[in-house]
PDB file of N, CA and C in Angstrom:
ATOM      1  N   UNK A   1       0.848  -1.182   0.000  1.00  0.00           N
ATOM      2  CA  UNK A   1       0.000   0.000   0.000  1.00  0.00           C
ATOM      3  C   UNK A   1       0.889   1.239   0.000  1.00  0.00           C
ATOM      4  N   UNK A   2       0.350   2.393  -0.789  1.00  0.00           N
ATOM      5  CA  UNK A   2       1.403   3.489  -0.667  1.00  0.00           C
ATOM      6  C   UNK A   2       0.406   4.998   0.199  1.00  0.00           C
ATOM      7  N   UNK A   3       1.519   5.721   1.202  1.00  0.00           N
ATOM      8  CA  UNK A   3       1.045   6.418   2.005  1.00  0.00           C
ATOM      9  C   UNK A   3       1.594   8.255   1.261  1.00  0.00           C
ATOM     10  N   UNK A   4       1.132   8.560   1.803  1.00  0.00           N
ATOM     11  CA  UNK A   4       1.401  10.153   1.082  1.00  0.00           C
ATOM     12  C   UNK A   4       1.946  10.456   2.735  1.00  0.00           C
ATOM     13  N   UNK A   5       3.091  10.974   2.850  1.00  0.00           N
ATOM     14  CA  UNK A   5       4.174  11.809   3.743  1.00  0.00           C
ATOM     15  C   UNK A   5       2.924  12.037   4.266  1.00  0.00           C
ATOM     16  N   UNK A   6       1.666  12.993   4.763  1.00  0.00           N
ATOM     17  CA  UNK A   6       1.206  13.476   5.576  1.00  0.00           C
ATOM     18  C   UNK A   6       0.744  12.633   6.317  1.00  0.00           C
ATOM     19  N   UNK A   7      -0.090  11.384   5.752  1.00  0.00           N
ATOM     20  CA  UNK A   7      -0.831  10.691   5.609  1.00  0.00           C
ATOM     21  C   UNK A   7      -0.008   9.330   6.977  1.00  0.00           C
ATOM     22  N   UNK A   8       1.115   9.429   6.243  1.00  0.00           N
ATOM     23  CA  UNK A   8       1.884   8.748   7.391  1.00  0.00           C
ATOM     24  C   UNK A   8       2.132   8.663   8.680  1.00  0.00           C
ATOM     25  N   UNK A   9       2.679  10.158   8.052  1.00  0.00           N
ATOM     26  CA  UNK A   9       2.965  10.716   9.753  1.00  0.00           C
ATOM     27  C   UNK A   9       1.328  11.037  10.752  1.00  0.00           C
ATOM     28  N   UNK A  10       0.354  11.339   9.926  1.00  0.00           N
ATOM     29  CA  UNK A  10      -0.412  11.310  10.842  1.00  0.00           C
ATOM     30  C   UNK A  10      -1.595   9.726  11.668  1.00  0.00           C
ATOM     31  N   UNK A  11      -1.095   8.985  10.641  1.00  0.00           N
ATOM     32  CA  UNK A  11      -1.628   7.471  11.018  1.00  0.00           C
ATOM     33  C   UNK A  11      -0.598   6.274  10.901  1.00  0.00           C
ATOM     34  N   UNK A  12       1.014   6.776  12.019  1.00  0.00           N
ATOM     35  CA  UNK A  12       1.905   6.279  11.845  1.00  0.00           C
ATOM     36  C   UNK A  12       1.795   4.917  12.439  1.00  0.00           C
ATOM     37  N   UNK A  13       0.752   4.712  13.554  1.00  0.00           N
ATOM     38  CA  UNK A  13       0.699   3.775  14.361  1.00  0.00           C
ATOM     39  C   UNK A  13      -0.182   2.285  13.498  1.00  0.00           C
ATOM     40  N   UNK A  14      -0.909   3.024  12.636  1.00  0.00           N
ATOM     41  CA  UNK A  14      -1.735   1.905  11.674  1.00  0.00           C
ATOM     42  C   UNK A  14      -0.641   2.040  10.441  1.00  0.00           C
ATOM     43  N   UNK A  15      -0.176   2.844  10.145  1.00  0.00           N
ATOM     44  CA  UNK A  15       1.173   2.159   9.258  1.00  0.00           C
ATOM     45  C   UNK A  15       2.347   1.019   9.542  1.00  0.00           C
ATOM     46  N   UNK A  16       2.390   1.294  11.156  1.00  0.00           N
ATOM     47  CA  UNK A  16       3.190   0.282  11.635  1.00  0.00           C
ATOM     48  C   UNK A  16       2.529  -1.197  11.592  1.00  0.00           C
ATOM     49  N   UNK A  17       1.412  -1.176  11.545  1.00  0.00           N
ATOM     50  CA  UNK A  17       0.527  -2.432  11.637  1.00  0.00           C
ATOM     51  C   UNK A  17       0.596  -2.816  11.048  1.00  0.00           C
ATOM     52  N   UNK A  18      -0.196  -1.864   9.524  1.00  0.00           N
ATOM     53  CA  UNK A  18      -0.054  -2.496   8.643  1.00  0.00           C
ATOM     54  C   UNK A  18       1.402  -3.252   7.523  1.00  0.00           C
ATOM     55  N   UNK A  19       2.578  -2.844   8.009  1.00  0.00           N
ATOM     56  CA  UNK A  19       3.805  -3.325   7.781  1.00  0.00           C
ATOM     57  C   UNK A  19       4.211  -4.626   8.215  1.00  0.00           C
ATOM     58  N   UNK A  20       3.235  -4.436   9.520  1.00  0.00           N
ATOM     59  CA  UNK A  20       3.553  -5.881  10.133  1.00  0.00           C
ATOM     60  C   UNK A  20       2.700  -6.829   9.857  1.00  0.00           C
ATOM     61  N   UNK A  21       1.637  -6.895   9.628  1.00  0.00           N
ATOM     62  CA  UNK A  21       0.465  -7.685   9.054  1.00  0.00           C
ATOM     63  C   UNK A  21       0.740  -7.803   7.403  1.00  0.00           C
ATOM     64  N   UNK A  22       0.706  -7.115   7.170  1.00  0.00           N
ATOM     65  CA  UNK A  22       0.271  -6.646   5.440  1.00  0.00           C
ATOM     66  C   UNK A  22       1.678  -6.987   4.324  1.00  0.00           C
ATOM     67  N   UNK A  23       2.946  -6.405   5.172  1.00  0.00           N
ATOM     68  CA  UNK A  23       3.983  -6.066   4.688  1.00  0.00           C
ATOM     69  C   UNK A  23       4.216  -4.832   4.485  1.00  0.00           C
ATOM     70  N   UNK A  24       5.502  -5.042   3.263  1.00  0.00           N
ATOM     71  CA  UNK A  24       6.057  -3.281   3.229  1.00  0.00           C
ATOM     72  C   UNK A  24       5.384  -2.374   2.671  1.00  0.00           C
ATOM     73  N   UNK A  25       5.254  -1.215   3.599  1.00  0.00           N
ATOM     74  CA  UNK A  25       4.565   0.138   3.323  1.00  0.00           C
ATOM     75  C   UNK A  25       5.137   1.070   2.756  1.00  0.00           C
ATOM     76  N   UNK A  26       4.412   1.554   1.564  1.00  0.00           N
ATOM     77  CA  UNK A  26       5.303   2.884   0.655  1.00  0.00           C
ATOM     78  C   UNK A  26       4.893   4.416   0.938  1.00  0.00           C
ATOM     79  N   UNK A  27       5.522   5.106   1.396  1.00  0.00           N
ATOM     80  CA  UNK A  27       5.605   7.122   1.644  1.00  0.00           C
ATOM     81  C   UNK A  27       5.837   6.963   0.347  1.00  0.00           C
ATOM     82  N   UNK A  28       5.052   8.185   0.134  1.00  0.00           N
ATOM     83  CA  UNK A  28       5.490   8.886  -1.074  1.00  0.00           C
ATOM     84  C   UNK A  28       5.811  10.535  -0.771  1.00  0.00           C
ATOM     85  N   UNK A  29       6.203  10.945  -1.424  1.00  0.00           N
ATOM     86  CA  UNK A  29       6.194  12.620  -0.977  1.00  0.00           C
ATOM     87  C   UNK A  29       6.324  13.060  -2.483  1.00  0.00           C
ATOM     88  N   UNK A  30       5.273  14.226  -3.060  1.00  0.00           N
ATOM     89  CA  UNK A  30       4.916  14.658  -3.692  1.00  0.00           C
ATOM     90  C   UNK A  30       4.752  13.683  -4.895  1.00  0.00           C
ATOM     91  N   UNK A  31       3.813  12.552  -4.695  1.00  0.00           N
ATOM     92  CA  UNK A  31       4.131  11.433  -5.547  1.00  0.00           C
ATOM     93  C   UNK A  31       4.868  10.648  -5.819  1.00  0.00           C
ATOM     94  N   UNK A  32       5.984  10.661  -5.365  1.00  0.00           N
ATOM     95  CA  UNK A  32       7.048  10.160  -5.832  1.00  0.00           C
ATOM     96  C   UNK A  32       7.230   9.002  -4.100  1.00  0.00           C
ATOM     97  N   UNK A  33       7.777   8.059  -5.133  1.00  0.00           N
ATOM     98  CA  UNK A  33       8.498   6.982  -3.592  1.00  0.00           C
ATOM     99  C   UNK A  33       9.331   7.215  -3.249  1.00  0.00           C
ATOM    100  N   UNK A  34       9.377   7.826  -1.389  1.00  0.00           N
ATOM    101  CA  UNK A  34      10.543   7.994  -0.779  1.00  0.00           C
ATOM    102  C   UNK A  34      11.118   7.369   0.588  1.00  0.00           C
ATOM    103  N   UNK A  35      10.254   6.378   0.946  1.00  0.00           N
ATOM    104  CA  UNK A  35      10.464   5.399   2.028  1.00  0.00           C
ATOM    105  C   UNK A  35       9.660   3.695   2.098  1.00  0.00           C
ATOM    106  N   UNK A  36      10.119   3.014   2.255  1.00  0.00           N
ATOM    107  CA  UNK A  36       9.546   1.971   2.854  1.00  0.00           C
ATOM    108  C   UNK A  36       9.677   1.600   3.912  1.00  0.00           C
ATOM    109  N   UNK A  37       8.505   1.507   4.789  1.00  0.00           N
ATOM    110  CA  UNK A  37       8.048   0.874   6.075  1.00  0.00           C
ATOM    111  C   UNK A  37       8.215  -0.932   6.141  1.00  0.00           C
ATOM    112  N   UNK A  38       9.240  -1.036   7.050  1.00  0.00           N
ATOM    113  CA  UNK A  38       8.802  -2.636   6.864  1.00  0.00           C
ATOM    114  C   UNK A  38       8.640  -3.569   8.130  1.00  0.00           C
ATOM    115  N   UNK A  39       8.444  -4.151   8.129  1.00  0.00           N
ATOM    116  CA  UNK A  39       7.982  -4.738   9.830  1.00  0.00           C
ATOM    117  C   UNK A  39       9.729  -5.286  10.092  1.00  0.00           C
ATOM    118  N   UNK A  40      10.265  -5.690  11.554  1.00  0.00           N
ATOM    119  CA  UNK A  40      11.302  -6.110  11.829  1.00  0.00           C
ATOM    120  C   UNK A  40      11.444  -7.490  11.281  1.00  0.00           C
ATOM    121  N   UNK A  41      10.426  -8.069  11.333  1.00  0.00           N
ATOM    122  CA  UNK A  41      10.854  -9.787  10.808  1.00  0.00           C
ATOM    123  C   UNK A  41      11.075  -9.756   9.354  1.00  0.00           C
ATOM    124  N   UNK A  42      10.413  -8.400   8.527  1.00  0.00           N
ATOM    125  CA  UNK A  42      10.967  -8.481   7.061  1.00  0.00           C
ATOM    126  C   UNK A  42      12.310  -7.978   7.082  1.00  0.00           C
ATOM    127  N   UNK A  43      12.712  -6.816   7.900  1.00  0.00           N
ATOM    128  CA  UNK A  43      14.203  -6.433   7.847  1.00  0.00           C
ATOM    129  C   UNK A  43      14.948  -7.426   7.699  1.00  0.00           C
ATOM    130  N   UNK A  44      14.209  -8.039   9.088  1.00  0.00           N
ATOM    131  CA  UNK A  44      15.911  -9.459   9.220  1.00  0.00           C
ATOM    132  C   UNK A  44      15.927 -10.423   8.444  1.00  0.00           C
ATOM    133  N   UNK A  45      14.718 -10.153   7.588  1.00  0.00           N
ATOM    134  CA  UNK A  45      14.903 -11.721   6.354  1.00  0.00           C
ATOM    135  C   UNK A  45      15.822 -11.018   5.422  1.00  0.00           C
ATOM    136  N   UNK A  46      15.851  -9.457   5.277  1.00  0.00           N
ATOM    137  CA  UNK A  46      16.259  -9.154   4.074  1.00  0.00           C
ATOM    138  C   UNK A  46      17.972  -9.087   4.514  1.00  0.00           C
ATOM    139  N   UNK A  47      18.253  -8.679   5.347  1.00  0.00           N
ATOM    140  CA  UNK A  47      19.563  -9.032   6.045  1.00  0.00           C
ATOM    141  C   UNK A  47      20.066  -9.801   6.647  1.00  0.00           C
ATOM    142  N   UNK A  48      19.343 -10.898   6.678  1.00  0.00           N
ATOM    143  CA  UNK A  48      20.352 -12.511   6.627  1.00  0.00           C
ATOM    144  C   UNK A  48      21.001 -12.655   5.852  1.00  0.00           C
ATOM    145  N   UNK A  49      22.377 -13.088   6.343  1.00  0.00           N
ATOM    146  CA  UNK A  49      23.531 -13.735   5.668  1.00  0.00           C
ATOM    147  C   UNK A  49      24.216 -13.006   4.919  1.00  0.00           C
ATOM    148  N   UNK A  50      23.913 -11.227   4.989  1.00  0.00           N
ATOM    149  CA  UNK A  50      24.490 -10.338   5.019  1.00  0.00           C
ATOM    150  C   UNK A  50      25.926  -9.897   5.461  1.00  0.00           C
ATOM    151  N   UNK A  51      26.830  -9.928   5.243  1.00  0.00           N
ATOM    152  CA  UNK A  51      27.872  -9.737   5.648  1.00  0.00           C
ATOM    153  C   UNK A  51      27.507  -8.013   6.708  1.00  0.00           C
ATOM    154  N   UNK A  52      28.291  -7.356   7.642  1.00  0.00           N
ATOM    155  CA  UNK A  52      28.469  -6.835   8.610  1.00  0.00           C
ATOM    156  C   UNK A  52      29.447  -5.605   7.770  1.00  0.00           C
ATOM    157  N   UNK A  53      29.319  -3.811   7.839  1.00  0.00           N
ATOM    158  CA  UNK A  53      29.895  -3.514   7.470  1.00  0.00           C
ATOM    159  C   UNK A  53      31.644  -3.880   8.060  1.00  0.00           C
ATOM    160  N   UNK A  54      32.008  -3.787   8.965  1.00  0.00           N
ATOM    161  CA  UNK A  54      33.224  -4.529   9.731  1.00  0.00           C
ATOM    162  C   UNK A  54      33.649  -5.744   8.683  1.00  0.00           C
ATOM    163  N   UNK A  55      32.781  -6.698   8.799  1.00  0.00           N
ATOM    164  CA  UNK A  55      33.174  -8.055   8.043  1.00  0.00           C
ATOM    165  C   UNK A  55      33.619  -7.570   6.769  1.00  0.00           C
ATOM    166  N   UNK A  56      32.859  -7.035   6.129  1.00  0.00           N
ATOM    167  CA  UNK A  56      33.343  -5.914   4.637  1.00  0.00           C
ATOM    168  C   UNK A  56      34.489  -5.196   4.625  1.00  0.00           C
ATOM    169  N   UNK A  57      35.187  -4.883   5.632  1.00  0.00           N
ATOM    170  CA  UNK A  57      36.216  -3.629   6.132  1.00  0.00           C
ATOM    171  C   UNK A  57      37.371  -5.011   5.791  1.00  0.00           C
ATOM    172  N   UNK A  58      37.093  -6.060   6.950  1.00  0.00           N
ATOM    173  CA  UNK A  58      38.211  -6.684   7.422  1.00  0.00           C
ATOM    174  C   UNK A  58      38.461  -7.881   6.754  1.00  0.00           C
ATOM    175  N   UNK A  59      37.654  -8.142   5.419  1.00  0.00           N
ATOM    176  CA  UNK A  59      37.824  -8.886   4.290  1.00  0.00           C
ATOM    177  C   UNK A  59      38.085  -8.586   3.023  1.00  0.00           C
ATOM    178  N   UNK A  60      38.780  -7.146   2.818  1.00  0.00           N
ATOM    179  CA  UNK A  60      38.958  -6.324   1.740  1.00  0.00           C
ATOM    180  C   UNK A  60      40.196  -7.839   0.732  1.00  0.00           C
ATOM    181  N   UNK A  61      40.385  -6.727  -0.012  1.00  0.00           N
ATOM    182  CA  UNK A  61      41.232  -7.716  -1.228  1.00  0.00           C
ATOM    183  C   UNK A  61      42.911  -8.070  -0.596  1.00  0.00           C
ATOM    184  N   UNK A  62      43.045  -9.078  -0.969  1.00  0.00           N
ATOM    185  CA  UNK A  62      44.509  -9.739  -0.496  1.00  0.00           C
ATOM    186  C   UNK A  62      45.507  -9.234  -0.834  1.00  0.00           C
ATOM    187  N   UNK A  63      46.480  -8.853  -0.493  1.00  0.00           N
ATOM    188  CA  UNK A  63      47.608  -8.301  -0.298  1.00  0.00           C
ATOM    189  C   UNK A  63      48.954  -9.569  -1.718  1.00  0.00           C
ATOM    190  N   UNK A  64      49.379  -8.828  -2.603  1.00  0.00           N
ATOM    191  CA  UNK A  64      49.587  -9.621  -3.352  1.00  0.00           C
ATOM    192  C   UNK A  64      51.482  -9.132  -3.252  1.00  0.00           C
ATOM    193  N   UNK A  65      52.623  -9.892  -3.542  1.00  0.00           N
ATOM    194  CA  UNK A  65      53.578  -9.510  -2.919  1.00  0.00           C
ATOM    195  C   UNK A  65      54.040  -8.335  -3.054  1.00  0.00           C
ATOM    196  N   UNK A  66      54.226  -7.641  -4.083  1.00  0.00           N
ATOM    197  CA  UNK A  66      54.778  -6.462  -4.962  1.00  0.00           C
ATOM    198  C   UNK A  66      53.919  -5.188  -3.433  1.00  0.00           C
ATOM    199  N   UNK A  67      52.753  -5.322  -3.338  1.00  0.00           N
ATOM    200  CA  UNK A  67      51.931  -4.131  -2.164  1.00  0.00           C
ATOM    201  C   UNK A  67      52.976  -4.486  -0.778  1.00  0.00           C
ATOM    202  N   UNK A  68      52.887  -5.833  -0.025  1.00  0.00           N
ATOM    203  CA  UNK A  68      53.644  -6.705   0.710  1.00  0.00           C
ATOM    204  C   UNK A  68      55.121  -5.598   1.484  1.00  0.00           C
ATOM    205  N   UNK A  69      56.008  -6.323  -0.678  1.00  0.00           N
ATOM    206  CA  UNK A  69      56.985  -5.084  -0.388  1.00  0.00           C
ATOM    207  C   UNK A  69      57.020  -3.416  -0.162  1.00  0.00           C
ATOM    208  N   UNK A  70      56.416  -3.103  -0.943  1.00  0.00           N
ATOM    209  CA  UNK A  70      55.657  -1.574  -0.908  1.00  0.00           C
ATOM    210  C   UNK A  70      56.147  -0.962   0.795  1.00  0.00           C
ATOM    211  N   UNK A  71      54.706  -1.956   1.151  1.00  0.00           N
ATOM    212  CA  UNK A  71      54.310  -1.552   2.330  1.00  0.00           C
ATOM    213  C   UNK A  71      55.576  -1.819   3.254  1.00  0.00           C
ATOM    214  N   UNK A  72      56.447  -2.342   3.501  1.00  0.00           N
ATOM    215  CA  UNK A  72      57.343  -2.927   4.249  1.00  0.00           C
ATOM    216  C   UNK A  72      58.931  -2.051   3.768  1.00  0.00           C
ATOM    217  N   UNK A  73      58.608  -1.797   2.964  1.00  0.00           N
ATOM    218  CA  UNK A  73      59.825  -0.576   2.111  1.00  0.00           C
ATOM    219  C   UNK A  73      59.975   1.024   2.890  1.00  0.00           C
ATOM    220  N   UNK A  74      58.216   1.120   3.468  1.00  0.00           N
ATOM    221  CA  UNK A  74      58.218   2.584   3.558  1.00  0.00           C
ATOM    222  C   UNK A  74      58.989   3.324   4.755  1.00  0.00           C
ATOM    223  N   UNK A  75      59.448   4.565   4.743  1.00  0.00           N
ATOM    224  CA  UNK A  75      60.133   4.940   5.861  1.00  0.00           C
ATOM    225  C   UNK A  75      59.544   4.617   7.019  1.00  0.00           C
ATOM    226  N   UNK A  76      60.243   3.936   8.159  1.00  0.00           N
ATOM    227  CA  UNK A  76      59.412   4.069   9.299  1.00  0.00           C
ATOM    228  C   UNK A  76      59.131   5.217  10.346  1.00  0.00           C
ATOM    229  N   UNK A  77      60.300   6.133   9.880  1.00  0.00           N
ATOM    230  CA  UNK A  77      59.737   7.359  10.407  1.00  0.00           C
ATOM    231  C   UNK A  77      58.668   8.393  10.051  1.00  0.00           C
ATOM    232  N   UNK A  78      58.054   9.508  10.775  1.00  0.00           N
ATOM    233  CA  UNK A  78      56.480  10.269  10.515  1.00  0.00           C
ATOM    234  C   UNK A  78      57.196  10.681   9.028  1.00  0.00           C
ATOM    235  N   UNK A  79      56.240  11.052   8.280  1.00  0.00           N
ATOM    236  CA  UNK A  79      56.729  11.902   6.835  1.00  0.00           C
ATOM    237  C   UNK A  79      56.728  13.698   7.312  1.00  0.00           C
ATOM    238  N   UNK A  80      56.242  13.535   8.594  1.00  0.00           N
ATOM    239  CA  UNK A  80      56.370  15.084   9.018  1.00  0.00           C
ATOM    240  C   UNK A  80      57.051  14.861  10.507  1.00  0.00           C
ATOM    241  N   UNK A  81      57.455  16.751  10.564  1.00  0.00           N
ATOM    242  CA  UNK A  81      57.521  16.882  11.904  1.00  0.00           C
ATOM    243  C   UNK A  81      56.704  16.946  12.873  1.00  0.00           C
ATOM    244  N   UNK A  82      56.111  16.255  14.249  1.00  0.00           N
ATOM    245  CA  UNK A  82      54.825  15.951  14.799  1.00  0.00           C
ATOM    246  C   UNK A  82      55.355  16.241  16.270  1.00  0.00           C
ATOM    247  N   UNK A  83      55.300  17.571  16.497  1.00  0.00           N
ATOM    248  CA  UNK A  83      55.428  17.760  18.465  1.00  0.00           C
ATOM    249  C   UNK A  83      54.235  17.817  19.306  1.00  0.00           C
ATOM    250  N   UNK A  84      54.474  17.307  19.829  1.00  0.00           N
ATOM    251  CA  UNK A  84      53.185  16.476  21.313  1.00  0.00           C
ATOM    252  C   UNK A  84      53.587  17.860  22.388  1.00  0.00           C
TER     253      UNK A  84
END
């Protein structure tokens, strides 16, 4: 079902219902679609087995030797002067 921005906000509590009964609920604002309402048990279906932004961070691309050296080449001192 689609809700018009006013429409929402002023019958937010039967929008919530109906998200949860019905499924996902569409805002529109000035016609146009600009939110979906969705009950929590649809969230978490849609984000199962989702990777974690973290998990995304800390599984980036493998280090191949040539970067390895790179990285292990660089001065170990600051590239600036840094007084504390």
């Amino acid at each position: 079902m689609e809700w018009q921005l006013q429409d929402a906000k002023n019958q937010f509590s039967k929008l919530v219902q109906k998200a949860r009964h019905e499924g996902p609920q569409i805002v529109t604002l000035r016609g146009e679609r600009t939110a979906v309402v969705l009950s929590a048990r649809d969230y978490d279906a849609l984000r199962a087995g989702r990777p974690s932004l973290v998990d995304d961070l800390l599984s980036g691309p493998a280090w191949d030797d040539a970067f390895i050296e790179a990285v292990e080449a660089r001065a170990k001192t600051p590239s600036r002067d840094v007084a504390f």
